[in-house]
Every structure is written in C-alpha cells, then in structure tokens.
PDB file of N, CA and C in Angstrom:
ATOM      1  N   UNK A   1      79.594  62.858  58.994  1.00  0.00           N
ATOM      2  CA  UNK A   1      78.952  64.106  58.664  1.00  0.00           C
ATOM      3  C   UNK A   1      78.342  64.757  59.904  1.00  0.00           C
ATOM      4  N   UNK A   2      78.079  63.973  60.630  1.00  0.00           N
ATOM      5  CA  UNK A   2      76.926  64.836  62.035  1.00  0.00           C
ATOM      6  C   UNK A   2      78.669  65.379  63.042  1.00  0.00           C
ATOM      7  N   UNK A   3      79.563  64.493  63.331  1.00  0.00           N
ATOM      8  CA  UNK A   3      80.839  65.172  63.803  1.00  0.00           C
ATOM      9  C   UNK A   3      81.108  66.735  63.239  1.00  0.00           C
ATOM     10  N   UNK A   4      81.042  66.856  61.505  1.00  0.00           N
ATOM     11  CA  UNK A   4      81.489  67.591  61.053  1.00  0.00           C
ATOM     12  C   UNK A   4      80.539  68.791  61.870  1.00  0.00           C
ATOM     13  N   UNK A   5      79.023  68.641  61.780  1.00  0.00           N
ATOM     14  CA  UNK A   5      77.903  69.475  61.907  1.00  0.00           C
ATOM     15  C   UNK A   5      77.931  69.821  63.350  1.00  0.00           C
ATOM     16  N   UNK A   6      78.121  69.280  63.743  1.00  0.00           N
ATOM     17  CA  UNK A   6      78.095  69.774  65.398  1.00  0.00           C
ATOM     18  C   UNK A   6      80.075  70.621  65.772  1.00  0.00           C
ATOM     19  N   UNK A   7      81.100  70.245  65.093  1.00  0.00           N
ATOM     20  CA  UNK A   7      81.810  71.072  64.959  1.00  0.00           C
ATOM     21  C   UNK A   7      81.621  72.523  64.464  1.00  0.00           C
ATOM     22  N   UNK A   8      81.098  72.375  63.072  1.00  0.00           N
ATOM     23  CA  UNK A   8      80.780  73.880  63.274  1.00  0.00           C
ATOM     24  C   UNK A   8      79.731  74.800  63.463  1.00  0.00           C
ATOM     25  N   UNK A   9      78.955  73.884  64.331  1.00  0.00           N
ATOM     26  CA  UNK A   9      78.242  74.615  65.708  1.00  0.00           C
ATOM     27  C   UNK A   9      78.828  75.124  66.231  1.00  0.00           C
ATOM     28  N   UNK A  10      79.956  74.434  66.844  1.00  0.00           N
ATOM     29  CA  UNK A  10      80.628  74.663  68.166  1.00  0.00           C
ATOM     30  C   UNK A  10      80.828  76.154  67.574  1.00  0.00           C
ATOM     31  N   UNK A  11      81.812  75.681  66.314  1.00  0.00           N
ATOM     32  CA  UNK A  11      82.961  76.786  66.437  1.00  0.00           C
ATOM     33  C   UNK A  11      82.164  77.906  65.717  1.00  0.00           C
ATOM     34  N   UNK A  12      80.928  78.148  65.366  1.00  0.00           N
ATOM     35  CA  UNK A  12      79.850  79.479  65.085  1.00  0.00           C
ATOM     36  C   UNK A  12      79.545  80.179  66.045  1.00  0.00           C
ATOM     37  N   UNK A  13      79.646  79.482  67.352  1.00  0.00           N
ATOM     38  CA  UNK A  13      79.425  80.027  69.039  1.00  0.00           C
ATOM     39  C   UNK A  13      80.571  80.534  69.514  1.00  0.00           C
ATOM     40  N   UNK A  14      81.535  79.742  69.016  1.00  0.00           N
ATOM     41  CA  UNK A  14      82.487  80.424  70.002  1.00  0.00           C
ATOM     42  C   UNK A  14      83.297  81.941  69.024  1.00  0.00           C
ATOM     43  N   UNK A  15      82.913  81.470  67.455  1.00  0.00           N
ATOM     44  CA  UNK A  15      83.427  83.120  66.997  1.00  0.00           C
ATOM     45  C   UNK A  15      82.236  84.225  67.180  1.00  0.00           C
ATOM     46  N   UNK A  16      81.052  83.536  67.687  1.00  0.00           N
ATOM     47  CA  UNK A  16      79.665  85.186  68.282  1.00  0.00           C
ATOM     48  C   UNK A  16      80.728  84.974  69.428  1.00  0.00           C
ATOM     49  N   UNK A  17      80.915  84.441  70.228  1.00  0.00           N
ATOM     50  CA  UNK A  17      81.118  84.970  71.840  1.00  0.00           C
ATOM     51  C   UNK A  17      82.688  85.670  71.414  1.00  0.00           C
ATOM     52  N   UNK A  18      83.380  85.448  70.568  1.00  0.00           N
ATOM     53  CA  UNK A  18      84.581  86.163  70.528  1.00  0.00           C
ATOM     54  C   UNK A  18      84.499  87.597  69.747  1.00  0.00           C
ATOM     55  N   UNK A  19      83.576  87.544  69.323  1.00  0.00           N
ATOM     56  CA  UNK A  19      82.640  88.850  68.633  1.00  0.00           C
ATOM     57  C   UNK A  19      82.324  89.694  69.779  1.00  0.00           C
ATOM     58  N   UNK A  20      81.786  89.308  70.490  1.00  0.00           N
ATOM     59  CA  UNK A  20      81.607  90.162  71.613  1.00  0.00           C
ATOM     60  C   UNK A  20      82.392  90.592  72.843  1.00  0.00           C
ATOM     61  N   UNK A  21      83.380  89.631  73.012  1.00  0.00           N
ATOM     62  CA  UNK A  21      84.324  89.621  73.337  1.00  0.00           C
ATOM     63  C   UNK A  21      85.573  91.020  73.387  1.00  0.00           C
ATOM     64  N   UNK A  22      85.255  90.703  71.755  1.00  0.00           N
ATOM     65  CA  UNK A  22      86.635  92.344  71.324  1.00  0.00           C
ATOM     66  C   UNK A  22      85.611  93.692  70.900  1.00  0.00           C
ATOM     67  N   UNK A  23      84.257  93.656  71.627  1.00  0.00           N
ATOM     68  CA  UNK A  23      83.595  95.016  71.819  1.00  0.00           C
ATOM     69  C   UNK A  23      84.165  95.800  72.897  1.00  0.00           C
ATOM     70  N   UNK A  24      84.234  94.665  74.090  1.00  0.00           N
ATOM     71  CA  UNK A  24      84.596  94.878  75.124  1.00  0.00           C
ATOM     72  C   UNK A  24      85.925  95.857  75.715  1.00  0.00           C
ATOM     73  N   UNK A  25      85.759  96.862  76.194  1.00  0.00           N
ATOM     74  CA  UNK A  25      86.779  97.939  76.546  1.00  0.00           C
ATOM     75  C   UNK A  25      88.059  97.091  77.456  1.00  0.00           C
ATOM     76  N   UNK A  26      89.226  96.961  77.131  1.00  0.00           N
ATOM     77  CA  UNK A  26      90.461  96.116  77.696  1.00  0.00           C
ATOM     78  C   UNK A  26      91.085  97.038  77.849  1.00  0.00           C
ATOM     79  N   UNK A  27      92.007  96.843  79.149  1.00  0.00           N
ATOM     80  CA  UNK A  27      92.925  97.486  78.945  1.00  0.00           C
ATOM     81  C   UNK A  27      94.400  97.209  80.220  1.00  0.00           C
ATOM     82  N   UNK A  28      95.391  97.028  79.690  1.00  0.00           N
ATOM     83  CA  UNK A  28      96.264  96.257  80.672  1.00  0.00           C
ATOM     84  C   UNK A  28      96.713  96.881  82.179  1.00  0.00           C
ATOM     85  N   UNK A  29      97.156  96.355  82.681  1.00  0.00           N
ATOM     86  CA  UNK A  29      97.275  97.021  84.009  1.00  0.00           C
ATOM     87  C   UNK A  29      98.636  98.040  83.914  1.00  0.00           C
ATOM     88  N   UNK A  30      98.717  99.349  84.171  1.00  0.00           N
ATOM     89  CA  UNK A  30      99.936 100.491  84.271  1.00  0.00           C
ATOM     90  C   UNK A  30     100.151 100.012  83.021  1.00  0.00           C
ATOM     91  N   UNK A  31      99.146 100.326  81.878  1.00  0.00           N
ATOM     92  CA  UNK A  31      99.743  99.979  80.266  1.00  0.00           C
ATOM     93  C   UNK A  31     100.703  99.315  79.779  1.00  0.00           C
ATOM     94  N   UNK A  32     101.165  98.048  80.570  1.00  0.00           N
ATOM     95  CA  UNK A  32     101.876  97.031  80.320  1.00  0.00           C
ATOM     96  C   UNK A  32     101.326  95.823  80.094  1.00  0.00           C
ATOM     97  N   UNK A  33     101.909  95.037  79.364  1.00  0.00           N
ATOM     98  CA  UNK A  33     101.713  94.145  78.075  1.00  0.00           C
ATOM     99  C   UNK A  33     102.133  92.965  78.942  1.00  0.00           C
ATOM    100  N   UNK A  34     101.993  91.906  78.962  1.00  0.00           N
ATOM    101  CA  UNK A  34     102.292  90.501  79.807  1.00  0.00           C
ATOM    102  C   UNK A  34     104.166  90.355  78.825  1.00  0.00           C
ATOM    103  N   UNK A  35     103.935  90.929  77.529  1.00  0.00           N
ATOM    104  CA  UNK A  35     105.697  89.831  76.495  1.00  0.00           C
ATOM    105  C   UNK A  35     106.299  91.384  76.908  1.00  0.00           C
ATOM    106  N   UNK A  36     106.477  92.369  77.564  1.00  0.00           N
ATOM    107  CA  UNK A  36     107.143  93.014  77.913  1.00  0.00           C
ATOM    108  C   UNK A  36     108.451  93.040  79.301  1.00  0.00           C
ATOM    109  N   UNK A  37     108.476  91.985  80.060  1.00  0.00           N
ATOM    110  CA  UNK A  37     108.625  91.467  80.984  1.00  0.00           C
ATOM    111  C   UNK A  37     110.304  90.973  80.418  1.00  0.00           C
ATOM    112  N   UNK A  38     111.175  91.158  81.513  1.00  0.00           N
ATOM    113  CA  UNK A  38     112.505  90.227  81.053  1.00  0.00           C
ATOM    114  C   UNK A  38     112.725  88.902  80.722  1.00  0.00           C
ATOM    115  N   UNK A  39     113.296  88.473  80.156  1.00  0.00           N
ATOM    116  CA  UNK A  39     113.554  86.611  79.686  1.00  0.00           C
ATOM    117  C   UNK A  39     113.661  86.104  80.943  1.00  0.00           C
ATOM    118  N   UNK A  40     113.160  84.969  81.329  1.00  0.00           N
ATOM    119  CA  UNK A  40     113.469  84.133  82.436  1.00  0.00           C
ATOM    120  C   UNK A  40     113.890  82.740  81.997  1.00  0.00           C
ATOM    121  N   UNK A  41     114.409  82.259  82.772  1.00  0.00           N
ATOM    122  CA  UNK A  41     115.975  80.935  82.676  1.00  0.00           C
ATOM    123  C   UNK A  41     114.618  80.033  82.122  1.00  0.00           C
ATOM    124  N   UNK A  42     114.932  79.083  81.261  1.00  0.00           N
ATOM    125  CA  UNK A  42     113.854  77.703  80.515  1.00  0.00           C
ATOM    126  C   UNK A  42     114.204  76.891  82.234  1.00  0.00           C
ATOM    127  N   UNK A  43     113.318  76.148  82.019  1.00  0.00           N
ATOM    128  CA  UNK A  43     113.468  74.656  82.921  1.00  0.00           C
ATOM    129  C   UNK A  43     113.853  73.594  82.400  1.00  0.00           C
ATOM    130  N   UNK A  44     114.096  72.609  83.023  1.00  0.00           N
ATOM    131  CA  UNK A  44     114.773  71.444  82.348  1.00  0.00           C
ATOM    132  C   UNK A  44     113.976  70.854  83.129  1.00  0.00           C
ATOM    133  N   UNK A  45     113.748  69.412  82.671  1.00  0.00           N
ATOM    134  CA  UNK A  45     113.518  67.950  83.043  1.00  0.00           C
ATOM    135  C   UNK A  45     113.823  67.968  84.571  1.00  0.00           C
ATOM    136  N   UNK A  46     115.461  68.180  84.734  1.00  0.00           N
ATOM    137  CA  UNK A  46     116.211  67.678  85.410  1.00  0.00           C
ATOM    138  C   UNK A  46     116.042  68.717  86.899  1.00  0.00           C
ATOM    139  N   UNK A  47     115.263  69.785  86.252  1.00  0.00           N
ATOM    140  CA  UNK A  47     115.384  70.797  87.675  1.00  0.00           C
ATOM    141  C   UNK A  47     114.505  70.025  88.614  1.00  0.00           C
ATOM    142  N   UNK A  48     115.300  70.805  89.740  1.00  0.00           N
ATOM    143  CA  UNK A  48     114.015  70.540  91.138  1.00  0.00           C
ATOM    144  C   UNK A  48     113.211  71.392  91.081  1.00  0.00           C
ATOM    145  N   UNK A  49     111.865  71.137  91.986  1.00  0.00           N
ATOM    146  CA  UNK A  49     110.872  72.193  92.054  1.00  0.00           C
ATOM    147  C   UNK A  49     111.223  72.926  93.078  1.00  0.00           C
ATOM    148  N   UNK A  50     112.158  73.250  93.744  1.00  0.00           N
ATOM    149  CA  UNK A  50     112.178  73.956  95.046  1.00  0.00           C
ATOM    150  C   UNK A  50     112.892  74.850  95.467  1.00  0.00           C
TER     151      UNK A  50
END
C-alpha cells in the first residue's frame, strides 16, 4: 500500500508539471514537425557503426 501511495504522488506531480507544461507557447522550428522528415534505412544487428 505505501508503494501504491507514493506512486501516485509521483504521478499527481508529474500531471501539475505537464499542466503547465501545455500552457506554454511551442512552436516548431520553420513550422516543421520532427514525423515529417523522409523514411530512413532500419539498422540491423549486423551493421557497422561507421
């Protein structure tokens, strides 16, 4: 029960700070969106890093 209670502590803090959060004026850079961007190749296991 005290796990449970201090969980939703936590998570009462972190939805005020996300409350305040989306007051906040945003706005993306040259009005572009980060999922607007072309597909790029997946990686594999097997690739090199270099």
């Amino acid at each position: 029960m005290c796990n449970e209670y201090a969980r939703e502590i936590a998570l009462a803090k972190f939805r005020e700070e996300l409350a305040k959060a989306k007051q906040m004026p945003f706005e993306w850079q040259d009005g572009r969106i980060p999922n607007d961007l072309g597909p790029k190749p997946s990686l594999k296991i097997r690739d090199l890093g270099w």
